[in-house]
PDB file of N, CA and C in Angstrom:
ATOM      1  N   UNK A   1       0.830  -1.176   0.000  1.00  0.00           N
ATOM      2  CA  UNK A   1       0.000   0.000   0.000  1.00  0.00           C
ATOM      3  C   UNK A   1       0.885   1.253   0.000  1.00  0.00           C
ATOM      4  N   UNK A   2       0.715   2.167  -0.737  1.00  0.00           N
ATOM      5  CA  UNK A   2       1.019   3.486  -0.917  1.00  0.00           C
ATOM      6  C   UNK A   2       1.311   4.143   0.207  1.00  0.00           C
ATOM      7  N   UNK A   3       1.863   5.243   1.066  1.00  0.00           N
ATOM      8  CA  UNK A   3       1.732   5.767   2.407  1.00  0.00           C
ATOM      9  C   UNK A   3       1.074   7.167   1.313  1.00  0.00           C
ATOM     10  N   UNK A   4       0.108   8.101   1.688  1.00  0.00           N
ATOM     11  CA  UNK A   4      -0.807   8.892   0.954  1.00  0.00           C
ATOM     12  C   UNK A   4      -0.301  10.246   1.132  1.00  0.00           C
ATOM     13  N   UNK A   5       0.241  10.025   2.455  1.00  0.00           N
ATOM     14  CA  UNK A   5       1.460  11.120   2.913  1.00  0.00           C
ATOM     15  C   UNK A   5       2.715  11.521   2.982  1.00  0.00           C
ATOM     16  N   UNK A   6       3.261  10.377   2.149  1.00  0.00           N
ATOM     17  CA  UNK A   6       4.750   9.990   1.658  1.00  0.00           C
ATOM     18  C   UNK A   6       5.457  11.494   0.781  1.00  0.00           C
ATOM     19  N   UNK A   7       4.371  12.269  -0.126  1.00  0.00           N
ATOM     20  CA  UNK A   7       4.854  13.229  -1.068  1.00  0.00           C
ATOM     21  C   UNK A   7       4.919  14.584   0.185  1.00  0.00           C
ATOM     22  N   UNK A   8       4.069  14.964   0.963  1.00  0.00           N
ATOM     23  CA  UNK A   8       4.225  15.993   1.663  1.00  0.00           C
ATOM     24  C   UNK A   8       4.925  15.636   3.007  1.00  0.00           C
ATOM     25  N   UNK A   9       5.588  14.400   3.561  1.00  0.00           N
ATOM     26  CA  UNK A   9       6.674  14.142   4.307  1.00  0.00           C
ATOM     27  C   UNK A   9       7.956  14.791   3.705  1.00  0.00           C
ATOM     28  N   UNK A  10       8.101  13.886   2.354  1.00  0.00           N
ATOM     29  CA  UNK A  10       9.363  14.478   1.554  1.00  0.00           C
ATOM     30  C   UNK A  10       9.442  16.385   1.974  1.00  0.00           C
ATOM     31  N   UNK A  11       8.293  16.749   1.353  1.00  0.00           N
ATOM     32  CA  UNK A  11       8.269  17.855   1.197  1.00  0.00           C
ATOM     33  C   UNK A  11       8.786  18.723   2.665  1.00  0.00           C
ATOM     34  N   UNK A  12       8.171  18.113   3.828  1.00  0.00           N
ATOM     35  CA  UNK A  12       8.092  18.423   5.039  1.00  0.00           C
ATOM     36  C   UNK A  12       9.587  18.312   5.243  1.00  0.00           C
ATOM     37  N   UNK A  13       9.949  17.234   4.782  1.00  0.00           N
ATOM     38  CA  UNK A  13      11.971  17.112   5.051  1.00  0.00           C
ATOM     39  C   UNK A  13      12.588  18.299   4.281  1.00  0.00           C
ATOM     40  N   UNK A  14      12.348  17.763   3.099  1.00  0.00           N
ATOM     41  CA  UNK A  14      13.210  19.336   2.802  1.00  0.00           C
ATOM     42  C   UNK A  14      12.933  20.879   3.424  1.00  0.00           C
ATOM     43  N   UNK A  15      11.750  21.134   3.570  1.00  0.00           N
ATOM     44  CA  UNK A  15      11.422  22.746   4.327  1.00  0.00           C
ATOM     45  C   UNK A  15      12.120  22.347   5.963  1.00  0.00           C
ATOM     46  N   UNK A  16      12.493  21.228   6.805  1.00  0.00           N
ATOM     47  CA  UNK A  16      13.614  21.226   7.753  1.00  0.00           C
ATOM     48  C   UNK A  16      14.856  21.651   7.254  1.00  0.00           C
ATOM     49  N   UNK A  17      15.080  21.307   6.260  1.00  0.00           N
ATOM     50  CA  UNK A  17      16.479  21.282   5.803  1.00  0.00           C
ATOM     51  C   UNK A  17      16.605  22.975   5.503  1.00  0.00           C
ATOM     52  N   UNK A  18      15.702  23.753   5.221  1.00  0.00           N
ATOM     53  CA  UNK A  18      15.302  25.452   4.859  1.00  0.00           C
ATOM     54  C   UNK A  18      15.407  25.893   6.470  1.00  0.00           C
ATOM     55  N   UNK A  19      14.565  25.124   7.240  1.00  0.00           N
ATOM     56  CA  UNK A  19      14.058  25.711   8.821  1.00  0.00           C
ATOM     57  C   UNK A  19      15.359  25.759   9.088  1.00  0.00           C
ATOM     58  N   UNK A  20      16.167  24.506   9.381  1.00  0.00           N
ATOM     59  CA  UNK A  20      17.642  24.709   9.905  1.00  0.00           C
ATOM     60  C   UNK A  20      18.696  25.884   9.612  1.00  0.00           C
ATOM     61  N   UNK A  21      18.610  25.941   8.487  1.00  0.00           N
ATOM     62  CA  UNK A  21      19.341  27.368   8.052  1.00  0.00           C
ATOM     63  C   UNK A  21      19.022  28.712   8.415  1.00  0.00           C
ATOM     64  N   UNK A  22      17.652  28.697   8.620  1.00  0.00           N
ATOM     65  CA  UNK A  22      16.883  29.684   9.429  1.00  0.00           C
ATOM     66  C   UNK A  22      17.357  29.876  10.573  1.00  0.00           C
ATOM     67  N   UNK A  23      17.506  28.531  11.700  1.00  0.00           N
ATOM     68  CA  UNK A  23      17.807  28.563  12.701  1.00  0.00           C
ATOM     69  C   UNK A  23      18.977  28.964  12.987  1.00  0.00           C
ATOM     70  N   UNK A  24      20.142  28.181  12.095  1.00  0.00           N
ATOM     71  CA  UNK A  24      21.199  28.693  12.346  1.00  0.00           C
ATOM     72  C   UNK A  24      21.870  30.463  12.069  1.00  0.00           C
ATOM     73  N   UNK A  25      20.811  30.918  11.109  1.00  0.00           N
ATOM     74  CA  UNK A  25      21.007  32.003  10.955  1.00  0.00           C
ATOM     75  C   UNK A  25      20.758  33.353  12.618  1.00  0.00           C
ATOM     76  N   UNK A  26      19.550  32.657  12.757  1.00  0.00           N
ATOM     77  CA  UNK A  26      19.621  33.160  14.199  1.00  0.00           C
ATOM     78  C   UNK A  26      20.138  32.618  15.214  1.00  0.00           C
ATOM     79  N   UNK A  27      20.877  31.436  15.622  1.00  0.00           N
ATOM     80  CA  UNK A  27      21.826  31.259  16.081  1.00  0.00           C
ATOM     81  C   UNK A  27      23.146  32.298  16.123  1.00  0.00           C
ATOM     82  N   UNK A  28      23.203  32.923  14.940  1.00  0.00           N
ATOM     83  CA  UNK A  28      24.827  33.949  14.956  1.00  0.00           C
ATOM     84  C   UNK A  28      23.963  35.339  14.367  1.00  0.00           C
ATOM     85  N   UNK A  29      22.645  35.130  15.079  1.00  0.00           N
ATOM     86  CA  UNK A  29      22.233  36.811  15.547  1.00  0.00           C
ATOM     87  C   UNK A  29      21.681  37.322  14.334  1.00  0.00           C
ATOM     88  N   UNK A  30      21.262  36.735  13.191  1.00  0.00           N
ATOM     89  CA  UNK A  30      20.897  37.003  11.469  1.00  0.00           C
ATOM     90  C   UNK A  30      19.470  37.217  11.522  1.00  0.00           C
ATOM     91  N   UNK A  31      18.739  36.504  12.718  1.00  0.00           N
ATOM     92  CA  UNK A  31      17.210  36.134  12.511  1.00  0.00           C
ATOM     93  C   UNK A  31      16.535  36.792  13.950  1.00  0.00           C
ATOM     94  N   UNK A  32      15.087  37.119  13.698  1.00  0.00           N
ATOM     95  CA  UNK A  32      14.812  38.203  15.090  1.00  0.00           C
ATOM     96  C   UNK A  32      13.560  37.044  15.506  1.00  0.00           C
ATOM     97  N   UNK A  33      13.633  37.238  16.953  1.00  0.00           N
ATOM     98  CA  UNK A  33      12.922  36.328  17.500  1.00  0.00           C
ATOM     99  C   UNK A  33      11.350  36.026  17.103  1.00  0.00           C
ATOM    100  N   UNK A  34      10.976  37.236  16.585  1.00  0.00           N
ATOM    101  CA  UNK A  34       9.335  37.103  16.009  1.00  0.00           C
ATOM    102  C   UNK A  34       9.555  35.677  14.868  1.00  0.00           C
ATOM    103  N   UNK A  35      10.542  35.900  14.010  1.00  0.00           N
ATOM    104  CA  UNK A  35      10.827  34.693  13.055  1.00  0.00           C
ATOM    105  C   UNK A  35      11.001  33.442  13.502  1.00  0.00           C
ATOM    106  N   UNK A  36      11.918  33.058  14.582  1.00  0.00           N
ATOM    107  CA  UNK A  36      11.921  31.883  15.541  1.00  0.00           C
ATOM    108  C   UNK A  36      10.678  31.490  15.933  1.00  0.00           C
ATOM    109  N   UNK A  37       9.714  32.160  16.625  1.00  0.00           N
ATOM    110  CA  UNK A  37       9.114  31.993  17.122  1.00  0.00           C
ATOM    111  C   UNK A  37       7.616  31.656  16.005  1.00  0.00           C
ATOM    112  N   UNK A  38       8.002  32.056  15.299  1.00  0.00           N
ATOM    113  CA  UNK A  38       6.920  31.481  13.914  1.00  0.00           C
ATOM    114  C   UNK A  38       7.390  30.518  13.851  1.00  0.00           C
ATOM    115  N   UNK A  39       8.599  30.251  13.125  1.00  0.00           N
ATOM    116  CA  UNK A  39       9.096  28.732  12.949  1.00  0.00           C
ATOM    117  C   UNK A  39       8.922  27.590  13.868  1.00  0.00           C
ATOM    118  N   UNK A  40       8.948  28.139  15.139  1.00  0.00           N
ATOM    119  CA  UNK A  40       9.065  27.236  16.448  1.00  0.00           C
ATOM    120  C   UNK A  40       7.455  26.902  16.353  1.00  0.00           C
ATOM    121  N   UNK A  41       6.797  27.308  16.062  1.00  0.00           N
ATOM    122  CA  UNK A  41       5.029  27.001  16.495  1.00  0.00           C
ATOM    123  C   UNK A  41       5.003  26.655  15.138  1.00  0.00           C
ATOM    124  N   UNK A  42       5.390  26.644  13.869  1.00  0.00           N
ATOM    125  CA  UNK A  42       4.474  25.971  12.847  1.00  0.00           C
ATOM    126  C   UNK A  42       5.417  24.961  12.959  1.00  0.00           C
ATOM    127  N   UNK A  43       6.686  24.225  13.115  1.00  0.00           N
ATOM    128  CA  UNK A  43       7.337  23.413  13.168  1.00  0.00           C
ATOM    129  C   UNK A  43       6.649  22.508  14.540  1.00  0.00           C
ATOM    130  N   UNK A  44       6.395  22.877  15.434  1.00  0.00           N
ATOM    131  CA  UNK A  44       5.547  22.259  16.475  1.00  0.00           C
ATOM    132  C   UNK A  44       4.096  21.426  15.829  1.00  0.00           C
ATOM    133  N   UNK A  45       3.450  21.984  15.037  1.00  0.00           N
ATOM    134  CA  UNK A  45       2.355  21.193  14.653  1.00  0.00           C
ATOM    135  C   UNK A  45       2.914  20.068  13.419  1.00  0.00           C
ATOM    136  N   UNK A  46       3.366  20.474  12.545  1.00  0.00           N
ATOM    137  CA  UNK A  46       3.809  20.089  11.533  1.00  0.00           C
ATOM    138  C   UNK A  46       4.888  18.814  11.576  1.00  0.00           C
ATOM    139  N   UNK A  47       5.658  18.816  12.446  1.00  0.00           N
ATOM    140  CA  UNK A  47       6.451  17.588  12.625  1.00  0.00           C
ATOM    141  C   UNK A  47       6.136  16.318  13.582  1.00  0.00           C
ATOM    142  N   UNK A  48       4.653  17.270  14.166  1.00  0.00           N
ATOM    143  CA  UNK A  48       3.907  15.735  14.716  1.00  0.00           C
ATOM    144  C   UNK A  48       3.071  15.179  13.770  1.00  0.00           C
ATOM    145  N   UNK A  49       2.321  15.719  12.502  1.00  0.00           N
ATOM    146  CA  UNK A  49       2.257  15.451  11.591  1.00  0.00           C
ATOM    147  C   UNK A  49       2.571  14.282  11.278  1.00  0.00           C
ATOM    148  N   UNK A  50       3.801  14.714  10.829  1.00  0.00           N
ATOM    149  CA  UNK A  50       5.019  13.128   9.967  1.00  0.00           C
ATOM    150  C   UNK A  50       5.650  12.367  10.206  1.00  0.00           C
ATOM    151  N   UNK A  51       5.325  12.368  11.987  1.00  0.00           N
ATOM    152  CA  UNK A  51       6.066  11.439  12.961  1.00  0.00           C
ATOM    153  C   UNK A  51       7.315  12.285  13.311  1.00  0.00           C
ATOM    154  N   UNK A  52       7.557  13.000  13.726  1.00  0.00           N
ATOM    155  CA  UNK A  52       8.725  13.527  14.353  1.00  0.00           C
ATOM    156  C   UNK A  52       8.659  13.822  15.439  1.00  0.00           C
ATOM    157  N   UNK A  53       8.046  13.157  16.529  1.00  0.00           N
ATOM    158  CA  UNK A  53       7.502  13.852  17.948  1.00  0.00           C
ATOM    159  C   UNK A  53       8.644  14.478  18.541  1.00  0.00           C
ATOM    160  N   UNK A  54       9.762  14.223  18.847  1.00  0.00           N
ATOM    161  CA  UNK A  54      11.083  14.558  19.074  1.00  0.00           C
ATOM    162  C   UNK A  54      11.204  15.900  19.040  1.00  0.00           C
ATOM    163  N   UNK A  55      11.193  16.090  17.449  1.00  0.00           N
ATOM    164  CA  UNK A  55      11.151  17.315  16.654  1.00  0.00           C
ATOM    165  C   UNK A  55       9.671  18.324  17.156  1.00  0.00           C
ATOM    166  N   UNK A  56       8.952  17.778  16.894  1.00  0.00           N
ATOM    167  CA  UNK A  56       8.288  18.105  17.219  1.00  0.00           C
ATOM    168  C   UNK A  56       7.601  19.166  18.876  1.00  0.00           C
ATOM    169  N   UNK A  57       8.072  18.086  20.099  1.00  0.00           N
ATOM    170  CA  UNK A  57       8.404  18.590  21.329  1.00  0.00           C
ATOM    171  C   UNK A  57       9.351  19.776  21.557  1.00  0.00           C
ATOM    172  N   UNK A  58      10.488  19.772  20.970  1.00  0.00           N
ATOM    173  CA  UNK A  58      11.697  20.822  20.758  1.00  0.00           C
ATOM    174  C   UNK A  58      11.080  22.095  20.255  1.00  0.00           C
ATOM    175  N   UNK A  59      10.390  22.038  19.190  1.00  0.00           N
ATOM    176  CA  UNK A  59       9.866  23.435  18.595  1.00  0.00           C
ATOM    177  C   UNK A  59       9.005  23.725  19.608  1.00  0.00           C
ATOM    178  N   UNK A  60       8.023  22.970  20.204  1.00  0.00           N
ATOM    179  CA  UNK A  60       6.743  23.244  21.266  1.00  0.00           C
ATOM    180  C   UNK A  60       7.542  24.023  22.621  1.00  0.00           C
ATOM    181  N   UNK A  61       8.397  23.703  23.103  1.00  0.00           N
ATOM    182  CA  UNK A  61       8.977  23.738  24.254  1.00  0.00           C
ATOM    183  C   UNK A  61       9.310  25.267  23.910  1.00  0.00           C
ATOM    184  N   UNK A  62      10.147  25.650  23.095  1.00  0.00           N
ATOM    185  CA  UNK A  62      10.237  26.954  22.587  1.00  0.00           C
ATOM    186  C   UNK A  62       9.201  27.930  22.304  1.00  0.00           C
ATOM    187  N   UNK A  63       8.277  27.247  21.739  1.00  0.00           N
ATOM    188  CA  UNK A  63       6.986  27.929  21.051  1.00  0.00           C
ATOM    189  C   UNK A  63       6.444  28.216  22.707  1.00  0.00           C
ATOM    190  N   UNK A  64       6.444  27.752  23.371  1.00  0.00           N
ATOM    191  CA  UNK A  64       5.292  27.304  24.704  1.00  0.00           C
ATOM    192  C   UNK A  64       6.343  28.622  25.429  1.00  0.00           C
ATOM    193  N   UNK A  65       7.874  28.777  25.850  1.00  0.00           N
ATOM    194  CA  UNK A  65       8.615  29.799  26.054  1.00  0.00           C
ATOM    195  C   UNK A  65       8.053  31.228  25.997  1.00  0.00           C
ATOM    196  N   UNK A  66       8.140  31.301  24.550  1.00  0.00           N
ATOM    197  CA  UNK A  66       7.686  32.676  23.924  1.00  0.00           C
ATOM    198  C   UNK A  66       5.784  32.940  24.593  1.00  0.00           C
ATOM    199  N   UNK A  67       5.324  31.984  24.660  1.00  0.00           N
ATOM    200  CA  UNK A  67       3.958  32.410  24.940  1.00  0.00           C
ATOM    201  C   UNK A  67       4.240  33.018  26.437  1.00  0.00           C
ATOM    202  N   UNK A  68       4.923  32.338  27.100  1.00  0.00           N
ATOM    203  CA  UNK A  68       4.903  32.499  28.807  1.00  0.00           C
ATOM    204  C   UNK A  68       5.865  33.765  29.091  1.00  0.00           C
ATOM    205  N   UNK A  69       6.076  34.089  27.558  1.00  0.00           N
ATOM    206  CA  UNK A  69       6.764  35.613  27.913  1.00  0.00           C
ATOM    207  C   UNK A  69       8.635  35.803  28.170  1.00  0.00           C
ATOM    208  N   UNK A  70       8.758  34.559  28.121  1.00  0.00           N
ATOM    209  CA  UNK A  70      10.514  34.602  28.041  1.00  0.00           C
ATOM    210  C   UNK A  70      11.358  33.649  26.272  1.00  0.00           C
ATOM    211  N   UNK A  71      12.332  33.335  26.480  1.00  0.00           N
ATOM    212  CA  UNK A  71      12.998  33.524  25.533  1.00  0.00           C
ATOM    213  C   UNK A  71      13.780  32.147  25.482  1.00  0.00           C
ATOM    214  N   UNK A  72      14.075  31.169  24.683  1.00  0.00           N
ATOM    215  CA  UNK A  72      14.459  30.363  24.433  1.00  0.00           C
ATOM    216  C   UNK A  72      16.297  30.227  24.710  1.00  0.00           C
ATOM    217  N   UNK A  73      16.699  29.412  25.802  1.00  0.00           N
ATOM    218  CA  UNK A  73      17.609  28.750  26.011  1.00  0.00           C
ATOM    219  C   UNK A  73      18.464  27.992  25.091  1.00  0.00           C
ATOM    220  N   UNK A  74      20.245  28.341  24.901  1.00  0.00           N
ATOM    221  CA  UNK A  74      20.938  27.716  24.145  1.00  0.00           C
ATOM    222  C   UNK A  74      20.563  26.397  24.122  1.00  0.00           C
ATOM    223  N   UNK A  75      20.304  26.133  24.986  1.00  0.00           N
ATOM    224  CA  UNK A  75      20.075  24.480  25.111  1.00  0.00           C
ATOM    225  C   UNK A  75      18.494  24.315  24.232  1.00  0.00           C
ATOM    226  N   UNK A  76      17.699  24.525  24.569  1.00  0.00           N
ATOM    227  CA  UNK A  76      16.928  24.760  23.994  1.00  0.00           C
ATOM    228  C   UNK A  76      16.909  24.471  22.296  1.00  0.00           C
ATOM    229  N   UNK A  77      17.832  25.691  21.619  1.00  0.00           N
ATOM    230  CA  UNK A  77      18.065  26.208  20.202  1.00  0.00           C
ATOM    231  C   UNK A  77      19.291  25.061  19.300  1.00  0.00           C
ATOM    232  N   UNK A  78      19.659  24.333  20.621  1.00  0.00           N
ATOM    233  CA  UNK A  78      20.352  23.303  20.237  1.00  0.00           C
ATOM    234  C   UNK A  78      19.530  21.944  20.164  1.00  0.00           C
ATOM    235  N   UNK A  79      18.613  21.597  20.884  1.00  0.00           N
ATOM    236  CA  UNK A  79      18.067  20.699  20.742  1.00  0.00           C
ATOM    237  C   UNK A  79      17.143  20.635  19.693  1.00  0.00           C
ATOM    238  N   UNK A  80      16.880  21.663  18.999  1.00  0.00           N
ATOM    239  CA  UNK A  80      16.213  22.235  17.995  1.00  0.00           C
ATOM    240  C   UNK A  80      16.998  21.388  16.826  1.00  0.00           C
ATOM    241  N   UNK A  81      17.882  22.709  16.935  1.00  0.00           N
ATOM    242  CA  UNK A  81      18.713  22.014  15.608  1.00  0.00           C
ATOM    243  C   UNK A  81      19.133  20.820  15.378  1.00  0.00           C
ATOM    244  N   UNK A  82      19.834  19.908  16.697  1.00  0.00           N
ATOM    245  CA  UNK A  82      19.790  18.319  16.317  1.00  0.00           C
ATOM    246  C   UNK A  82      18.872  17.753  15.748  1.00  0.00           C
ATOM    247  N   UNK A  83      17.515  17.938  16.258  1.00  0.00           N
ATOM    248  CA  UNK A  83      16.542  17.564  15.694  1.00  0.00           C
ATOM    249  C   UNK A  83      15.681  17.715  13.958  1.00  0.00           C
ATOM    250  N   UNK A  84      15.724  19.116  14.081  1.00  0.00           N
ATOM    251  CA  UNK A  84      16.247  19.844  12.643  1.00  0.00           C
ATOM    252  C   UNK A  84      16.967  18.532  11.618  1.00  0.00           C
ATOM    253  N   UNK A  85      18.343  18.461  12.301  1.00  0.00           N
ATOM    254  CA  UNK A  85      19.306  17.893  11.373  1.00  0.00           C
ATOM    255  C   UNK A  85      18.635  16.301  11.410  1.00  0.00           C
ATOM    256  N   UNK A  86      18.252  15.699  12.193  1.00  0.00           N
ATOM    257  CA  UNK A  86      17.412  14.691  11.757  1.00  0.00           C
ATOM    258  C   UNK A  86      16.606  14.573  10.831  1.00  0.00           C
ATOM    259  N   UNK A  87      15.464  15.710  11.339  1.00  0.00           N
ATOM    260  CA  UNK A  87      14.677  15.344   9.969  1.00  0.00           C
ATOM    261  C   UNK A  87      14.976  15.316   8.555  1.00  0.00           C
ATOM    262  N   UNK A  88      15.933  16.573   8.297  1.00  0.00           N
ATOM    263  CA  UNK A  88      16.027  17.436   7.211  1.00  0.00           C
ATOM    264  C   UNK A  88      17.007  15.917   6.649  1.00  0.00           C
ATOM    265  N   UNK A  89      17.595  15.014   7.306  1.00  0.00           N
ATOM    266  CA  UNK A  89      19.161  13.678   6.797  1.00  0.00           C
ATOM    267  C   UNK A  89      17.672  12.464   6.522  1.00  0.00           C
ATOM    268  N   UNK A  90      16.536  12.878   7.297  1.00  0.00           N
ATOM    269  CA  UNK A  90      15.946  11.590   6.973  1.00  0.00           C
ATOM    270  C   UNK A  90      15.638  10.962   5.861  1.00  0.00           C
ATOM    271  N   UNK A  91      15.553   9.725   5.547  1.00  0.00           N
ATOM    272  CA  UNK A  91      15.590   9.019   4.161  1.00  0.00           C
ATOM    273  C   UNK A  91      14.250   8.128   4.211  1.00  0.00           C
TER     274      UNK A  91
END
């Protein structure tokens, strides 16, 4: 059987592989937190989606940050991006 969601997974991998660069861009200060914080909440719905709960949790945890009024932790922006780099290598 076909998976029906197989073409917008792909798709979903590569726009990680876009998000990451994003991230890293604001990582070395390129990107302003309103942008993170978009990324972090549509990456939160979207990678539970396609099975990435991992990924998924990481963007939430951030996204959930910004709502409560503070600001996302290196640790945090790192666990991001590992995750990031998962999806975006997945095959």
């Amino acid at each position: 059987m076909t998976d029906p969601l197989a073409p917008l997974r792909e798709r979903f991998r590569r726009r990680a592989a876009d998000d990451l660069a994003r991230l890293r861009l604001l990582m070395t200060g390129d990107l302003t937190a309103n942008e993170l914080r978009t990324l972090a909440h549509n990456m939160a719905g979207a990678a539970g989606t396609f099975g990435y709960a991992a990924l998924s949790a990481a963007a939430m945890a951030i996204d959930d940050g910004y709502v409560a009024g503070g600001t996302p932790t290196r640790e945090q922006l790192t666990l991001l991006e590992r995750k990031l780099v998962e999806a975006a290598e997945d095959a």
